[in-house]
C-alpha atoms as a PDB file:
ATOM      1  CA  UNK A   1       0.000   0.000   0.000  1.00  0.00           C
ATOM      2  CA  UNK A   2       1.685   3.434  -0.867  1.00  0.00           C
ATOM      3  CA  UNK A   3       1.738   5.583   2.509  1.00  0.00           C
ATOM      4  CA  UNK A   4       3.749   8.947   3.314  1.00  0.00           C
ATOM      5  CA  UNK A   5       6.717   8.237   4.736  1.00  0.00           C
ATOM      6  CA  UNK A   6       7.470  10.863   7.541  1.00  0.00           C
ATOM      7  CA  UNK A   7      10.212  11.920  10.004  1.00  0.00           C
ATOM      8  CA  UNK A   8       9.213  12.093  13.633  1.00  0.00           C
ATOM      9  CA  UNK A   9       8.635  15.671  13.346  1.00  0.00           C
ATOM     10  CA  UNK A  10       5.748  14.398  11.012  1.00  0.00           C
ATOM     11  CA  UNK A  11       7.496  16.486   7.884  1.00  0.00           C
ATOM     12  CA  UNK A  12       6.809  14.013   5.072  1.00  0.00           C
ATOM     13  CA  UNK A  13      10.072  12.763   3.387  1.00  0.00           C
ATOM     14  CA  UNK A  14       8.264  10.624   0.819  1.00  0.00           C
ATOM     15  CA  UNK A  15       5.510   8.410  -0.913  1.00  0.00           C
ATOM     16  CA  UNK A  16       6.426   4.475  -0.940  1.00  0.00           C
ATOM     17  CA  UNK A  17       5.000   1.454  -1.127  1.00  0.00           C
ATOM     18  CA  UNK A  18       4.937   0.045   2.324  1.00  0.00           C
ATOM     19  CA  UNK A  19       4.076  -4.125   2.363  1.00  0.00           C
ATOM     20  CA  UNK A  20       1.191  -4.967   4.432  1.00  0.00           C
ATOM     21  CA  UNK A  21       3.809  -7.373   6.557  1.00  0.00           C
ATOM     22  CA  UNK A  22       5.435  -4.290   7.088  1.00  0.00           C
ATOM     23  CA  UNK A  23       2.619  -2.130   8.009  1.00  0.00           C
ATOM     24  CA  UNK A  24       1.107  -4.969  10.661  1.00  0.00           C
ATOM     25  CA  UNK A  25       4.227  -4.970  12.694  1.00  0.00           C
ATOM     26  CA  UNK A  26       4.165  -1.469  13.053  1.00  0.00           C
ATOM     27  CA  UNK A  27       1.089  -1.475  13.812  1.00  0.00           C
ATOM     28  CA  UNK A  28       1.244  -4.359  16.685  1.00  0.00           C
ATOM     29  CA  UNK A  29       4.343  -3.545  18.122  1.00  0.00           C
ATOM     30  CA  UNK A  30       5.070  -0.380  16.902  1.00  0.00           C
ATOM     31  CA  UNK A  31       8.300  -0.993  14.435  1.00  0.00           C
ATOM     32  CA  UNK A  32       8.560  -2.768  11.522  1.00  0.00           C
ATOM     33  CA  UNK A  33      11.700  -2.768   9.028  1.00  0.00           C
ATOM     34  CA  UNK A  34      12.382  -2.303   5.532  1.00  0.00           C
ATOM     35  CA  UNK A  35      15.481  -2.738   3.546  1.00  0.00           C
ATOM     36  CA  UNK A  36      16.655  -0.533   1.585  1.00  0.00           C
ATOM     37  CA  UNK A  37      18.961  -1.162  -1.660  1.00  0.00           C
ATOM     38  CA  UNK A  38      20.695   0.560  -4.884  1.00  0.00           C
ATOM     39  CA  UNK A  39      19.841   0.126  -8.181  1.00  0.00           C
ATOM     40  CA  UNK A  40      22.196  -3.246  -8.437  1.00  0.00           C
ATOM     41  CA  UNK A  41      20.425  -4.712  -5.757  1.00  0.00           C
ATOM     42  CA  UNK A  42      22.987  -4.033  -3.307  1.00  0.00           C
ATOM     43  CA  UNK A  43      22.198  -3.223   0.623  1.00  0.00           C
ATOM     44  CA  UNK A  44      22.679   0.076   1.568  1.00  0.00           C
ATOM     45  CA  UNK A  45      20.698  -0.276   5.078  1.00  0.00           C
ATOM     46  CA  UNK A  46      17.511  -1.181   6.620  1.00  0.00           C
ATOM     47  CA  UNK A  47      14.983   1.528   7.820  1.00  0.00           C
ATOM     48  CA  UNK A  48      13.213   1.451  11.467  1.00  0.00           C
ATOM     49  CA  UNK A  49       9.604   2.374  10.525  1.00  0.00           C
ATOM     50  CA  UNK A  50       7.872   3.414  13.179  1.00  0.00           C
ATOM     51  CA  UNK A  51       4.066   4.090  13.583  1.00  0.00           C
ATOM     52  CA  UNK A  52       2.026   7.024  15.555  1.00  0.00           C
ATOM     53  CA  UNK A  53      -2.057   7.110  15.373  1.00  0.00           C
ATOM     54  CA  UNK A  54      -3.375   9.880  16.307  1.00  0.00           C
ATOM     55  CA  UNK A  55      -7.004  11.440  15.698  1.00  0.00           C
ATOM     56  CA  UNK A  56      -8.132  14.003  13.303  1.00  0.00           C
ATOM     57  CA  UNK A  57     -11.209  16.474  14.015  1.00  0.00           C
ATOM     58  CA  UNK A  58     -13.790  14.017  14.268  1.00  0.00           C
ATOM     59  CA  UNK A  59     -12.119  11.514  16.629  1.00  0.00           C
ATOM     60  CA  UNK A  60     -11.278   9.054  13.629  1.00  0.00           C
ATOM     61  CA  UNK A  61      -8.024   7.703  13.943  1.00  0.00           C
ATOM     62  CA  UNK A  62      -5.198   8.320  11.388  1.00  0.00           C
ATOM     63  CA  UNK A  63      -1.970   6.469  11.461  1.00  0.00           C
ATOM     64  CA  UNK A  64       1.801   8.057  10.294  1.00  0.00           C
ATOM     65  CA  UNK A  65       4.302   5.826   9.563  1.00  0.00           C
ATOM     66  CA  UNK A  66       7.458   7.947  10.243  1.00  0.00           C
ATOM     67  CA  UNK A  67      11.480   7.304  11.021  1.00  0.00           C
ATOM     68  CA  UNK A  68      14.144   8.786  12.390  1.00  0.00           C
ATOM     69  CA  UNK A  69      16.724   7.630   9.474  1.00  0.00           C
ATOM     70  CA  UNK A  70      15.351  10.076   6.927  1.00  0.00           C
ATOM     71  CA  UNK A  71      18.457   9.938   4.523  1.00  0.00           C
ATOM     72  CA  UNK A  72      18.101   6.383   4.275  1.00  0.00           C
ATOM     73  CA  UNK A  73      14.160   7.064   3.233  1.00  0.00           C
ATOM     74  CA  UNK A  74      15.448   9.458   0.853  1.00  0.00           C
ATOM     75  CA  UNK A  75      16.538   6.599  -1.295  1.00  0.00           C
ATOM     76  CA  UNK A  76      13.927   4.928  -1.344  1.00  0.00           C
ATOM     77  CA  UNK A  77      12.114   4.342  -4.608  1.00  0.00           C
ATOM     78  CA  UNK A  78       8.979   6.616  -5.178  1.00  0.00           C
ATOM     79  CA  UNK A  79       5.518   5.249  -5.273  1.00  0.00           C
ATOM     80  CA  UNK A  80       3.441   7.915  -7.314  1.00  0.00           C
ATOM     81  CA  UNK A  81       0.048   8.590  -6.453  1.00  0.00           C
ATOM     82  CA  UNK A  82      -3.119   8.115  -8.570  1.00  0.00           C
ATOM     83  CA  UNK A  83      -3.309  11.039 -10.223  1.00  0.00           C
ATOM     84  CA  UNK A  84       0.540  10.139 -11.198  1.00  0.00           C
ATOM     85  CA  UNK A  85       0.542   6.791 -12.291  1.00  0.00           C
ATOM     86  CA  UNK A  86      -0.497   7.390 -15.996  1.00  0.00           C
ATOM     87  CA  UNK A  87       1.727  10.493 -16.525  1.00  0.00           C
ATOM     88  CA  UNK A  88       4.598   8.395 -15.554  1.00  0.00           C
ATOM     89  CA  UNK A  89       3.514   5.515 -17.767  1.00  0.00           C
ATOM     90  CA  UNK A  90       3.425   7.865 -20.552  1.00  0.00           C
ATOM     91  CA  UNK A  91       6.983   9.735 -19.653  1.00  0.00           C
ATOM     92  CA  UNK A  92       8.307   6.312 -19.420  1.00  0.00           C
ATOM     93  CA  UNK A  93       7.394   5.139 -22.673  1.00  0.00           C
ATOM     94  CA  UNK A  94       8.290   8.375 -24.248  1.00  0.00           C
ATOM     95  CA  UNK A  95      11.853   7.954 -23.091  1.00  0.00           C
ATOM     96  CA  UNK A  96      11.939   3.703 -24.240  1.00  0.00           C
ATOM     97  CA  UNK A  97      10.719   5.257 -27.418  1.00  0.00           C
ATOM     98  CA  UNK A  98      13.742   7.583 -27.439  1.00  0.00           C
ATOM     99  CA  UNK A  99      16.377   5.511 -26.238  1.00  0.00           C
ATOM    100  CA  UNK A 100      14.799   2.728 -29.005  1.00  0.00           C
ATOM    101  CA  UNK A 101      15.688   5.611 -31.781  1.00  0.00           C
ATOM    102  CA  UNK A 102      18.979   6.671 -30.288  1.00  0.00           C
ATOM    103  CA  UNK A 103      20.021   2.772 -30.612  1.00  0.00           C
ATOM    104  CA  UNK A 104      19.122   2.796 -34.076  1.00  0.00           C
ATOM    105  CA  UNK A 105      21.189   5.978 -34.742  1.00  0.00           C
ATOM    106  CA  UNK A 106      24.221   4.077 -33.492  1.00  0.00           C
END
């Protein structure tokens, strides 16, 4: 599920996708972990997620998932939102087009 990623000073750092497993443990008892890795797969760290619930004006309860290791976040791979998601399709086959006519130039 994509969720905002924030740090403890609820400041959002970033939209990611967030596995359920993930969000349960946090949930329960309050942590859960994520690993974070570079573009070759390698490990670069794991993230302490952590999980606050407060309520919002009509006493319905809203949970931030938030951490203290916000650099680490930072690399994190962006989930886009709705609205998003077929712009980015589009951009993205745009630039396969592209790169698919550059390798012919060659």
């Amino acid at each position: 599920m994509n969720v905002i990623l924030y740090t403890p000073e609820l400041e959002p750092i970033n939209v990611i996708w967030l596995p359920i497993a993930v969000q349960r443990a946090a949930k329960q008892h309050g942590f859960g972990t994520i690993t974070v890795r570079n573009p070759t797969g390698e490990i670069l760290g794991k993230i302490l997620i952590k999980v606050l619930i407060r309520a919002d004006v009509y006493n319905n309860p809203v949970t931030f998932f938030y951490t203290e290791q916000e650099e680490l976040a930072l690399l994190l791979p962006p989930a886009f939102l709705p609205g998003q998601t077929a712009i980015m399709r589009d951009t993205l086959k745009s630039i396969r087009k592209l790169r698919t006519e550059i390798n012919k130039l060659k």
